[in-house]
C-alpha atoms as a PDB file:
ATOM      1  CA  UNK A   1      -2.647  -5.840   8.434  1.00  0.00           C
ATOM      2  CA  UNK A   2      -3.435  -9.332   9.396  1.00  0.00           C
ATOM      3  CA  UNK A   3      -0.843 -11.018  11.499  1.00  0.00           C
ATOM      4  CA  UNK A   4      -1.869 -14.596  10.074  1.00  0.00           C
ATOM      5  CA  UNK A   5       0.590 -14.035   7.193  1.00  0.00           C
ATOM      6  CA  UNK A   6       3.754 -13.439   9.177  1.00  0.00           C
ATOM      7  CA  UNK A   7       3.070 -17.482  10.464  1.00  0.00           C
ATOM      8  CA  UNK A   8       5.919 -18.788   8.527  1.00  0.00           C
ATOM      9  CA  UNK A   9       7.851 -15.784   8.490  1.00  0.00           C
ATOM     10  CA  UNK A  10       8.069 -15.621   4.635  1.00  0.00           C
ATOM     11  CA  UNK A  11       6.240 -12.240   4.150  1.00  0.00           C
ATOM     12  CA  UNK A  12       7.033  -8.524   5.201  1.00  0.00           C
ATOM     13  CA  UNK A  13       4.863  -5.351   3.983  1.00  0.00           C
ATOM     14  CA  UNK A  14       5.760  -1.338   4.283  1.00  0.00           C
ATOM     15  CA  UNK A  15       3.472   1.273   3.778  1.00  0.00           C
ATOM     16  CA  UNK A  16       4.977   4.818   3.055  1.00  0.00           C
ATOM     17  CA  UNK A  17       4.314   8.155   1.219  1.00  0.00           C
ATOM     18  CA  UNK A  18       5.312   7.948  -2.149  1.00  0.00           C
ATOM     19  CA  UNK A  19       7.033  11.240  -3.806  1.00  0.00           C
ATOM     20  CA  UNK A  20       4.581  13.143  -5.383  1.00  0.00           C
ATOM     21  CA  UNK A  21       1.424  15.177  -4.847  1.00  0.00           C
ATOM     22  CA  UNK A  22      -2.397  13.596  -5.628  1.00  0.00           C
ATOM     23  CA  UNK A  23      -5.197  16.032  -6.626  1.00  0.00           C
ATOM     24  CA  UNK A  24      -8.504  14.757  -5.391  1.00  0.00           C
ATOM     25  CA  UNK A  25     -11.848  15.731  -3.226  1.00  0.00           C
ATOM     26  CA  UNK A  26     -12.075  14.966   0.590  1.00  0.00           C
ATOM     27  CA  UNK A  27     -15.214  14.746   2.270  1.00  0.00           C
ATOM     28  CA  UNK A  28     -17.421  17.235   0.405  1.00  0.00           C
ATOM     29  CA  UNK A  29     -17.279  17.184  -3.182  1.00  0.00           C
ATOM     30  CA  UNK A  30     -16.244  20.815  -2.514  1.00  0.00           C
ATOM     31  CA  UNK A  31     -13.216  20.343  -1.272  1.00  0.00           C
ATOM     32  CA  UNK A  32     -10.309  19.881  -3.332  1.00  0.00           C
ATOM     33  CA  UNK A  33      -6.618  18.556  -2.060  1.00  0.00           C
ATOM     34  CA  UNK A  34      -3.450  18.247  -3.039  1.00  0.00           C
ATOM     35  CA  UNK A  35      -2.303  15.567  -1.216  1.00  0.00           C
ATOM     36  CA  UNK A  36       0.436  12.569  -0.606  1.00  0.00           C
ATOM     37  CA  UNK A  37      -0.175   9.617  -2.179  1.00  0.00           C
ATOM     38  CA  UNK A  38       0.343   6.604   0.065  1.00  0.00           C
ATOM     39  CA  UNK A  39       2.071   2.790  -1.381  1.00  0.00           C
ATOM     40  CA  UNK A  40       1.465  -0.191   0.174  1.00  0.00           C
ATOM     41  CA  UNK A  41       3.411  -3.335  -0.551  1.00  0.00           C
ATOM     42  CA  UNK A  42       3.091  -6.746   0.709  1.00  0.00           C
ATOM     43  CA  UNK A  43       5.223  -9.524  -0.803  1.00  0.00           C
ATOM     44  CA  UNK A  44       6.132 -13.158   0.639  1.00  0.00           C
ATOM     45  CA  UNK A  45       9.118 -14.531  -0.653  1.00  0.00           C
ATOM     46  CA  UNK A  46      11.517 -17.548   0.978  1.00  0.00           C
ATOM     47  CA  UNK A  47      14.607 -16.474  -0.310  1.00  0.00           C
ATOM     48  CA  UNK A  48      14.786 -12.891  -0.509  1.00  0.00           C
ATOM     49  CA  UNK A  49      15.992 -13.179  -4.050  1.00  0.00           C
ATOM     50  CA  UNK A  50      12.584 -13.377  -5.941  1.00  0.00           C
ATOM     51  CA  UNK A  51       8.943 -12.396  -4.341  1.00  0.00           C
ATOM     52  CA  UNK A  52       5.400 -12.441  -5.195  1.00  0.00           C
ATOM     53  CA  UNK A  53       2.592  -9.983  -4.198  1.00  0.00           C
ATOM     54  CA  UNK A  54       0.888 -10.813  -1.132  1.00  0.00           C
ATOM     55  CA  UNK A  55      -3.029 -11.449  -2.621  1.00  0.00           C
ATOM     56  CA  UNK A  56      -5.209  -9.252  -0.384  1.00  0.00           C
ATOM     57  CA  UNK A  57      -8.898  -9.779  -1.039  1.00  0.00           C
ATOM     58  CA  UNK A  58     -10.081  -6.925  -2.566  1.00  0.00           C
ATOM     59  CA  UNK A  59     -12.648  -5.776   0.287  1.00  0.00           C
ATOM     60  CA  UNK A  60     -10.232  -5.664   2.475  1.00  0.00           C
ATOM     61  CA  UNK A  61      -7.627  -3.484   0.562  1.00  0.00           C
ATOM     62  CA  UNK A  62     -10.574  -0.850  -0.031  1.00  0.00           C
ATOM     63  CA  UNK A  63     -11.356  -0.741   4.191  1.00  0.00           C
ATOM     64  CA  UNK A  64      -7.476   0.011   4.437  1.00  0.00           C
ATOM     65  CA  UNK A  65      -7.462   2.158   1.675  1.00  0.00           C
ATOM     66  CA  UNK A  66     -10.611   4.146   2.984  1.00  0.00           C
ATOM     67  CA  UNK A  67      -9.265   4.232   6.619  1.00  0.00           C
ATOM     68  CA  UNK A  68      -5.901   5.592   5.641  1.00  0.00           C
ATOM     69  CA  UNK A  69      -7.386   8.331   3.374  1.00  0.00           C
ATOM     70  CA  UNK A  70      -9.636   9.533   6.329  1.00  0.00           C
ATOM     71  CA  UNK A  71      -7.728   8.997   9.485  1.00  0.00           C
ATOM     72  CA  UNK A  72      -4.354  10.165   7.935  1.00  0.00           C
ATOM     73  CA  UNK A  73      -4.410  13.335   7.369  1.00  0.00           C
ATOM     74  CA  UNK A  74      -2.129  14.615   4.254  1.00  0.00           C
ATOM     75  CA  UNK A  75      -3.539  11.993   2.203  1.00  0.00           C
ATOM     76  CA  UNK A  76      -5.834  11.148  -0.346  1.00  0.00           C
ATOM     77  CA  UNK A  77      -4.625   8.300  -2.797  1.00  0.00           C
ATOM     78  CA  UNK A  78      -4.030   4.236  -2.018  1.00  0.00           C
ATOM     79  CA  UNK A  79      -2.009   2.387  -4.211  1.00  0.00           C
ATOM     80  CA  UNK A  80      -1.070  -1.355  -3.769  1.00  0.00           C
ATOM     81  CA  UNK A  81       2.326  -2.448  -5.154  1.00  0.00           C
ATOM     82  CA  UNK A  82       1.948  -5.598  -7.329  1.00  0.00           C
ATOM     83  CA  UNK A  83       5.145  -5.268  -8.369  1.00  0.00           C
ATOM     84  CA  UNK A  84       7.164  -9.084  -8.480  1.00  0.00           C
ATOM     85  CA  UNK A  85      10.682  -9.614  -7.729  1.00  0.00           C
ATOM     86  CA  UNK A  86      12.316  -9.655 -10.429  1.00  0.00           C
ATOM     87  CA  UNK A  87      11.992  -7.502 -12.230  1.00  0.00           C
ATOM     88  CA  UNK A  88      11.579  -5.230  -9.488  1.00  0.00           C
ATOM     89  CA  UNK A  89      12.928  -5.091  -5.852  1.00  0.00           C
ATOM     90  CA  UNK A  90      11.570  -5.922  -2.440  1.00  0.00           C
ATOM     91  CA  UNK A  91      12.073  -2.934  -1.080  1.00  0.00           C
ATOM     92  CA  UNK A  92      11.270   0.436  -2.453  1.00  0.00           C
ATOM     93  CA  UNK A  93      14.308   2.991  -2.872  1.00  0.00           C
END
C-alpha cells in the first residue's frame, strides 16, 4: 500500500481473510478452487468516530487484487470495503 497516505496519520487499512469459501478458476481455465476470499479496507478518518473509504484508483486496486490472488496461495477473490463509518465500523469484527 502506498505509504503517502499515512502523512497525516489520519488513515489505517487491514487486509484479512474473510469467513467463507470463493469458487473460482486459477491459472488454467481447468482448474477450479474453492478458496478464501480476501477484504481489504482502507478508511481515513480524524476522529475515530466517523470514516470515509480511502479512494484507491482503480488500476491500482486490480494490481493488488491480481498480486494477492497469485502470490497468496489459498486465495482467489479481492474485495474492497467501501463501507463508511457510520453506519458501519472501522474495524471489522
Amino acid at each position: 500500500m502506498p505509504n503517502v497516505f499515512f502523512a497525516d496519520g489520519s488513515a489505517q487499512y487491514a487486509c484479512g481473510p474473510e469467513n467463507h469459501e470463493s469458487f473460482g478458476p486459477r491459472a488454467s481455465r481447468a482448474l477450479i478452487t474453492y478458496d478464501q476470499a480476501c477484504a481489504l479496507r482502507a478508511i481515513i478518518s480524524t476522529d475515530g468516530m466517523t470514516a470515509g473509504y480511502y479512494p484507491f484508483e482503480h488500476a491500482f486496486l486490480g494490481r493488488v487484487a491480481n498480486r494477492i490472488i497469485n502470490e497468496c496461495r489459498g486465495i482467489n477473490r479481492v474485495t474492497y470495503d467501501i463501507t463508511s463509518k457510520p453506519p458501519g465500523t472501522i474495524e471489522w469484527q
